[in-house]
Protein backbone atom coordinates (compact mmCIF):
# COMPACT_ATOMS: atom_id res chain seq x y z
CA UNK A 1 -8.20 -17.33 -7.71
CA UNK A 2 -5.91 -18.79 -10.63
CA UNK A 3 -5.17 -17.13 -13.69
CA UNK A 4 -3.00 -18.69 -16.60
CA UNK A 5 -1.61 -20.81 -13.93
CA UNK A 6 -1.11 -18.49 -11.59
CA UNK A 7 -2.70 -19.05 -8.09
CA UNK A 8 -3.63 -16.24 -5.72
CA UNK A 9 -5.56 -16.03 -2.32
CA UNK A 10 -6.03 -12.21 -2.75
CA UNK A 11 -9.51 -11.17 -3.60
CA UNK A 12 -8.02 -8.18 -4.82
CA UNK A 13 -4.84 -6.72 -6.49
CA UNK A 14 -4.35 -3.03 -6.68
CA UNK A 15 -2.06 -2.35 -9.38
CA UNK A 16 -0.75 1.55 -9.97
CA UNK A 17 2.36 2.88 -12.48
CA UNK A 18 3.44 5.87 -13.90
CA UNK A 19 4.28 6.83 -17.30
CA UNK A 20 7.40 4.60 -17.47
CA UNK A 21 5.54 1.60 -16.04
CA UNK A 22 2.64 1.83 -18.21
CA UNK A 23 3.62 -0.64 -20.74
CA UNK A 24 4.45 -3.23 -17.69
CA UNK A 25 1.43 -2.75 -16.20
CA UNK A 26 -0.73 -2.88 -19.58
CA UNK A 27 0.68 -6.02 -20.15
CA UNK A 28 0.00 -7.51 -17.09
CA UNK A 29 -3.43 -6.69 -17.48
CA UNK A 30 -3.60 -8.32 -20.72
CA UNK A 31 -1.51 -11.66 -20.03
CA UNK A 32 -4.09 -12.29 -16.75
CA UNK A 33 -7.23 -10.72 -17.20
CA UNK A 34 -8.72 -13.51 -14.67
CA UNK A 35 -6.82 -12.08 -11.74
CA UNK A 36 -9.14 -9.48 -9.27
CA UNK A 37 -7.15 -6.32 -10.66
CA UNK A 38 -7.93 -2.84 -9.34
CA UNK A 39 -6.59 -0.66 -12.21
CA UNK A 40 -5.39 2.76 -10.14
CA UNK A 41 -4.19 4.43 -13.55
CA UNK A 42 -2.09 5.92 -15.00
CA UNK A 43 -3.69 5.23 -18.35
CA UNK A 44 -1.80 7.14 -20.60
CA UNK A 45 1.90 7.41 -21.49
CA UNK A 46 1.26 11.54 -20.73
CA UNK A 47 4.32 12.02 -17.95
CA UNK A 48 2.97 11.89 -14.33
CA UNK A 49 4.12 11.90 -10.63
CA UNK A 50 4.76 8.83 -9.54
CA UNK A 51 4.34 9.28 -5.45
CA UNK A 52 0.52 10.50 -6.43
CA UNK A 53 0.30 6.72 -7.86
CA UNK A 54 2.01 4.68 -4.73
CA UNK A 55 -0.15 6.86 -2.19
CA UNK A 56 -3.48 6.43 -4.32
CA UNK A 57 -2.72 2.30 -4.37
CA UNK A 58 -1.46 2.42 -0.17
CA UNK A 59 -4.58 4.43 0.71
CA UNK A 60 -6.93 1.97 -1.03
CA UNK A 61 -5.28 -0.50 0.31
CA UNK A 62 -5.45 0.66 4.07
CA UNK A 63 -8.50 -1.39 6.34
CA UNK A 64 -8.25 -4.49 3.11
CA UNK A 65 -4.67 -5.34 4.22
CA UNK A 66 -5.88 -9.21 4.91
CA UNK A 67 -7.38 -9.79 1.38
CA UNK A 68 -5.54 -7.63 -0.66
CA UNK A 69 -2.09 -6.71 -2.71
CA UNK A 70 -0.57 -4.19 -4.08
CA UNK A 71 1.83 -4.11 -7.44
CA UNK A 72 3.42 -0.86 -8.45
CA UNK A 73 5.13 -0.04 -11.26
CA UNK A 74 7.75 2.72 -12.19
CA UNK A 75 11.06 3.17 -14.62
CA UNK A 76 13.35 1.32 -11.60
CA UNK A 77 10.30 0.37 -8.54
CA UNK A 78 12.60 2.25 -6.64
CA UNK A 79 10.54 5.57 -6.73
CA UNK A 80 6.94 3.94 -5.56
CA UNK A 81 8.81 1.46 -3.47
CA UNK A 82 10.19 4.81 -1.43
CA UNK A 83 6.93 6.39 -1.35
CA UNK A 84 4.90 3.30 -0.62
CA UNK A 85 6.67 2.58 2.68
CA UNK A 86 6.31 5.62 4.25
CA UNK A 87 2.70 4.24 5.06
CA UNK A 88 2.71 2.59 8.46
CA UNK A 89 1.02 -0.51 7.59
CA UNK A 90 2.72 -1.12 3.89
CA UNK A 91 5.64 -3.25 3.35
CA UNK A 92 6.89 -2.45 -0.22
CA UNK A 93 9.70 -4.30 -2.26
CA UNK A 94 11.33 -3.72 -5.03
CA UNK A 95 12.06 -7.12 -7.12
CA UNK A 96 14.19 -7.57 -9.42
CA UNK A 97 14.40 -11.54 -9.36
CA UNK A 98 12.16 -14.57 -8.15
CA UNK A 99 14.65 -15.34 -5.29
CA UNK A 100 13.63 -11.64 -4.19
CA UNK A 101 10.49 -11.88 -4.71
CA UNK A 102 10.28 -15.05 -3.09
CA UNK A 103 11.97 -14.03 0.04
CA UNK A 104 10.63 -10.87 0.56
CA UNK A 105 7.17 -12.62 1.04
CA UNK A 106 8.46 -15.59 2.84
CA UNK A 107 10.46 -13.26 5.34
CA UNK A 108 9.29 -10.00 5.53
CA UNK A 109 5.56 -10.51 4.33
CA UNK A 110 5.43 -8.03 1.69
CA UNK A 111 2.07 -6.38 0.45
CA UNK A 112 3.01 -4.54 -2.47
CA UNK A 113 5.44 -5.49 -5.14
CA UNK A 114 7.43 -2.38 -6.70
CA UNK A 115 9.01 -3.25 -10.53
CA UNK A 116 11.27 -1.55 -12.50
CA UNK A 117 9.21 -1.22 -15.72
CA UNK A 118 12.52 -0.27 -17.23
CA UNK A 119 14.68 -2.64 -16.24
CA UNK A 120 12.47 -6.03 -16.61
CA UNK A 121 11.49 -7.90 -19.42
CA UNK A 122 8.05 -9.02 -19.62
CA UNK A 123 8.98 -12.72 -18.78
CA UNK A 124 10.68 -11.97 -15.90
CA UNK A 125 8.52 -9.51 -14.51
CA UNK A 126 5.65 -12.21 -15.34
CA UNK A 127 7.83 -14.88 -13.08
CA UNK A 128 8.57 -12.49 -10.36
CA UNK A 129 5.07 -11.38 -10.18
CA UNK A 130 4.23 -15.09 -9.84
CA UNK A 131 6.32 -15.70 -7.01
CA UNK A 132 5.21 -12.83 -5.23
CA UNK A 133 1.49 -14.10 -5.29
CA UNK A 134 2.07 -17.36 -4.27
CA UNK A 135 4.60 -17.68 -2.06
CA UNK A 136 2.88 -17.23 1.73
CA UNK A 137 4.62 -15.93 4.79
CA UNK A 138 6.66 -18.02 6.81
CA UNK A 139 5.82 -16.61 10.13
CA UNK A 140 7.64 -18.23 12.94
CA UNK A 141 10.49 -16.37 13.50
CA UNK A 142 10.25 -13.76 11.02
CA UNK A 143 6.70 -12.80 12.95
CA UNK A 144 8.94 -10.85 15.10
CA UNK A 145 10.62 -9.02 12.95
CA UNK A 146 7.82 -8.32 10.80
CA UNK A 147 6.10 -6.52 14.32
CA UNK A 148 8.92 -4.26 14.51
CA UNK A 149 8.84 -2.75 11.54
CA UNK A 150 4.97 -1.85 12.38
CA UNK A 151 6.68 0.73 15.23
């Protein structure tokens, strides 16, 4: 699926903030409305919890690991990042750069992308989300390493 030049092989994209990533996540919405998003709220700038958020995205996200992704959005990523990894079969990271971005799909094959609403501008967080889509996992020796963060 491609999208204002960006390419993804996910048939869907959960995507989840809380008050403080609302405006992040609104915009992404807006700047790609070709992309398979799965709005998980919140909708409204009204102050909410953001573990509710990362555990509503990671639990629709359990048993469509193979098509899916997950993007989650809070004032640093730090908070749903946290949350989001306490599920066995999530591998959240917070980005704060392409390079991360980048690497933490190559190496660690990452499902969910955590942002810092806060700290990003739009442009970045538009080129980091990018790079998070379509960079694939390198396998290989990183395979293993992967596995044993599954225990």
């Amino acid at each position: 699926m491609s999208a204002n030049g960006i390419k993804t092989p996910y048939k869907t994209i959960f995507i989840a903030s809380d008050h403080a990533g609302l405006d992040l996540k609104k915009h992404f919405l807006s700047r790609f409305p070709g992309l398979p998003f799965h709005d998980l709220g919140t909708m409204t700038a009204d102050s909410v919890d953001y573990p509710d958020y990362a555990a509503k995205l990671c639990r629709e996200m359990e048993g469509r690991l193979k098509d899916s992704c997950g993007i989650l959005i809070c004032g640093s990523g730090q908070g749903m990042a946290m949350r989001a990894n306490r599920f066995p079969f999530i591998r959240a990271a917070l980005c704060w750069s392409e390079e991360t971005a980048h690497l933490t799909r190559e190496h660690n094959d990452a499902n969910v992308l955590c942002l810092g609403g806060r700290l990003l501008s739009f442009p970045l967080a538009e080129k980091i989300f990018d790079k998070f889509l379509t960079t694939e996992f390198a396998g290989g020796r990183h395979q293993g390493r992967v596995d044993k963060l599954m225990c």
